[in-house]
C-alpha atoms as a PDB file:
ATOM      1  CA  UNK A   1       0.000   0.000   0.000  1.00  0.00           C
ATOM      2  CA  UNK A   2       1.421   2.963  -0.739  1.00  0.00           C
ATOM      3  CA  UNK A   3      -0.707   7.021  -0.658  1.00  0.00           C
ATOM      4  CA  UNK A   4       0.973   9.440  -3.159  1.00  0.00           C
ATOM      5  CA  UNK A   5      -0.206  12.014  -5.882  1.00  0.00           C
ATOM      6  CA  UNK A   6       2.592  10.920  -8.039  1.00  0.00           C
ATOM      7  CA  UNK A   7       1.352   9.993 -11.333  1.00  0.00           C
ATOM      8  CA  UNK A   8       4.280   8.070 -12.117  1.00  0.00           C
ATOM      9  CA  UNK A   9       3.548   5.603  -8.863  1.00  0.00           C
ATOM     10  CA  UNK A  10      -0.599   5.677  -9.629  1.00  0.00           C
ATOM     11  CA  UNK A  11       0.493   4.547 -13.144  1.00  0.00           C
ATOM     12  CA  UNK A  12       2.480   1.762 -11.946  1.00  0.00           C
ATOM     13  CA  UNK A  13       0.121   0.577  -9.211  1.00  0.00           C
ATOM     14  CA  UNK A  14      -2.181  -2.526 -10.114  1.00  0.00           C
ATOM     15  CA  UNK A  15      -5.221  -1.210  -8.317  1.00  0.00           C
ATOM     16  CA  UNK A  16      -5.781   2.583  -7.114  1.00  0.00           C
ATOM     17  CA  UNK A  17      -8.390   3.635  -4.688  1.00  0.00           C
ATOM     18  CA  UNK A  18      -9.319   7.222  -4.456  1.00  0.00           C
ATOM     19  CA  UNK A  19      -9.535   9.365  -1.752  1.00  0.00           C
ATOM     20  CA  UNK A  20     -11.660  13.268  -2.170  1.00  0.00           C
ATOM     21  CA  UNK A  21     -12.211  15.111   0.906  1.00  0.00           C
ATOM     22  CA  UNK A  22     -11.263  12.344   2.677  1.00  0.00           C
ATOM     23  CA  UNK A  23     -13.843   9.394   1.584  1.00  0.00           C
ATOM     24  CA  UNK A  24     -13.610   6.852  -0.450  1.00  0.00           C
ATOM     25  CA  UNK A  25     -14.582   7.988  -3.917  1.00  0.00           C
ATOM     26  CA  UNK A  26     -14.015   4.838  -6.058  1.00  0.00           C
ATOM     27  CA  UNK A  27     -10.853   2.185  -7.807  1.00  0.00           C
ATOM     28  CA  UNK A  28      -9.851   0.992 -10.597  1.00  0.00           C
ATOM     29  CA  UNK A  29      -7.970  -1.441 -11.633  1.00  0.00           C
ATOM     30  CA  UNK A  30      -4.542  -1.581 -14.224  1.00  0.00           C
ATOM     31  CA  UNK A  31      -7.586  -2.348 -16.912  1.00  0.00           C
ATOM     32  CA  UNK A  32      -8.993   0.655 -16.210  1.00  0.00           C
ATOM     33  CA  UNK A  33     -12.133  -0.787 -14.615  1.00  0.00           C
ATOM     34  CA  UNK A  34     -13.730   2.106 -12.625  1.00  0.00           C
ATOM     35  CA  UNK A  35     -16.003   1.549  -9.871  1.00  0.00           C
ATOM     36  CA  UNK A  36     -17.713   4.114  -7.567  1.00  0.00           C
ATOM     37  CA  UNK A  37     -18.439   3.579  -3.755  1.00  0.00           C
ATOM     38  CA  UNK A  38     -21.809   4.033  -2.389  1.00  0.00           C
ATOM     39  CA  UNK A  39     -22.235   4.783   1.363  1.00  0.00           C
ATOM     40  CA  UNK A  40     -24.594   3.339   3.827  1.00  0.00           C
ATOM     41  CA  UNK A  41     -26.684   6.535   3.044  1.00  0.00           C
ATOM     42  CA  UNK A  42     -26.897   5.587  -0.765  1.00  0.00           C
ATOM     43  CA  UNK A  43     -24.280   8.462  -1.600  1.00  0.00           C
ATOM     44  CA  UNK A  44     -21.885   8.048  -4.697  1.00  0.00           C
ATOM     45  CA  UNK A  45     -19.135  10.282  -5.276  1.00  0.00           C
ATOM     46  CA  UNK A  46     -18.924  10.581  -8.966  1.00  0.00           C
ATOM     47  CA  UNK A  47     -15.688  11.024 -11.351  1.00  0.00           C
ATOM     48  CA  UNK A  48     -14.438  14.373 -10.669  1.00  0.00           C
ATOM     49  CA  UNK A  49     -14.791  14.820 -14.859  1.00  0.00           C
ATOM     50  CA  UNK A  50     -18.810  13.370 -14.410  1.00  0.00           C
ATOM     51  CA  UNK A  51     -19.283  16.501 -12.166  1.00  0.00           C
ATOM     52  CA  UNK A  52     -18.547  18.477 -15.040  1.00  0.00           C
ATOM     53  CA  UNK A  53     -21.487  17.570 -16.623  1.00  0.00           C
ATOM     54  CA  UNK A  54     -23.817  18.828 -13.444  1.00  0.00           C
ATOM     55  CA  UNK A  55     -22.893  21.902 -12.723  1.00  0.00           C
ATOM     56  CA  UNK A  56     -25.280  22.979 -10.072  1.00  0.00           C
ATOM     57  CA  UNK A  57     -24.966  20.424  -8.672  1.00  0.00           C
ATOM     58  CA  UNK A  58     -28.583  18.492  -9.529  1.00  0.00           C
ATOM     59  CA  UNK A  59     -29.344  15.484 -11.281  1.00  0.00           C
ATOM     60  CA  UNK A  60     -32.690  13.219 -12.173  1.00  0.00           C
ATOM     61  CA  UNK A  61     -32.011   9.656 -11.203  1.00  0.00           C
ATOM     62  CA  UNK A  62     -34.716   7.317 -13.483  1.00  0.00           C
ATOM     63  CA  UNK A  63     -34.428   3.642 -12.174  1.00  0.00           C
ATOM     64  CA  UNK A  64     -35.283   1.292 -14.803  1.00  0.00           C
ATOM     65  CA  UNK A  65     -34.839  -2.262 -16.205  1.00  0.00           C
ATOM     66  CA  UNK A  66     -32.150  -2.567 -13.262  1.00  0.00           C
ATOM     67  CA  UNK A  67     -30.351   0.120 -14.410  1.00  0.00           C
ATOM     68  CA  UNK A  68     -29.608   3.497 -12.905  1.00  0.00           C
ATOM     69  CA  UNK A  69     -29.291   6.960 -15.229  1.00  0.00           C
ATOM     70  CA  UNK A  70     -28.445   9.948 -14.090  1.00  0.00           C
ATOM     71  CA  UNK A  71     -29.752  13.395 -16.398  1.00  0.00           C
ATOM     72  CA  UNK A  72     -29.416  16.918 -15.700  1.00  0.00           C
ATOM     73  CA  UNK A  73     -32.391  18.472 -14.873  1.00  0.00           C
ATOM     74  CA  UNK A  74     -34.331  20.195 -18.289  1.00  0.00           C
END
């Protein structure tokens, strides 16, 4: 185990688990397999670059066919 912002070492690493204000925020894997913790309150802590795409802050969750999608609000 190893914490560091060096890119270099997070390149290297076979599985990297991501800390933002101090929770867990999600992993991946050398493959690049992303994954995204969800609390015991149901909170997810997306991608810093999925925030980008709600910028206030809002989203529409639609459950369906055992899938979740989130939308920014119309």
């Amino acid at each position: 185990m190893l914490a560091t912002h060096d890119a270099r070492a997070v390149a290297a690493a076979d599985t990297v688990v991501s800390l933002r204000h101090g929770v867990l925020s999600g992993e991946h894997d050398n493959g690049q397999v992303r994954t995204a913790t969800i609390d015991g309150f149901g909170r997810l802590q997306l991608p810093e670059e999925a925030l980008l795409l709600f910028p206030d802050g809002r989203a529409v969750v639609t459950v369906a066919d055992g899938h979740v999608e989130l939308h920014r609000p119309e």
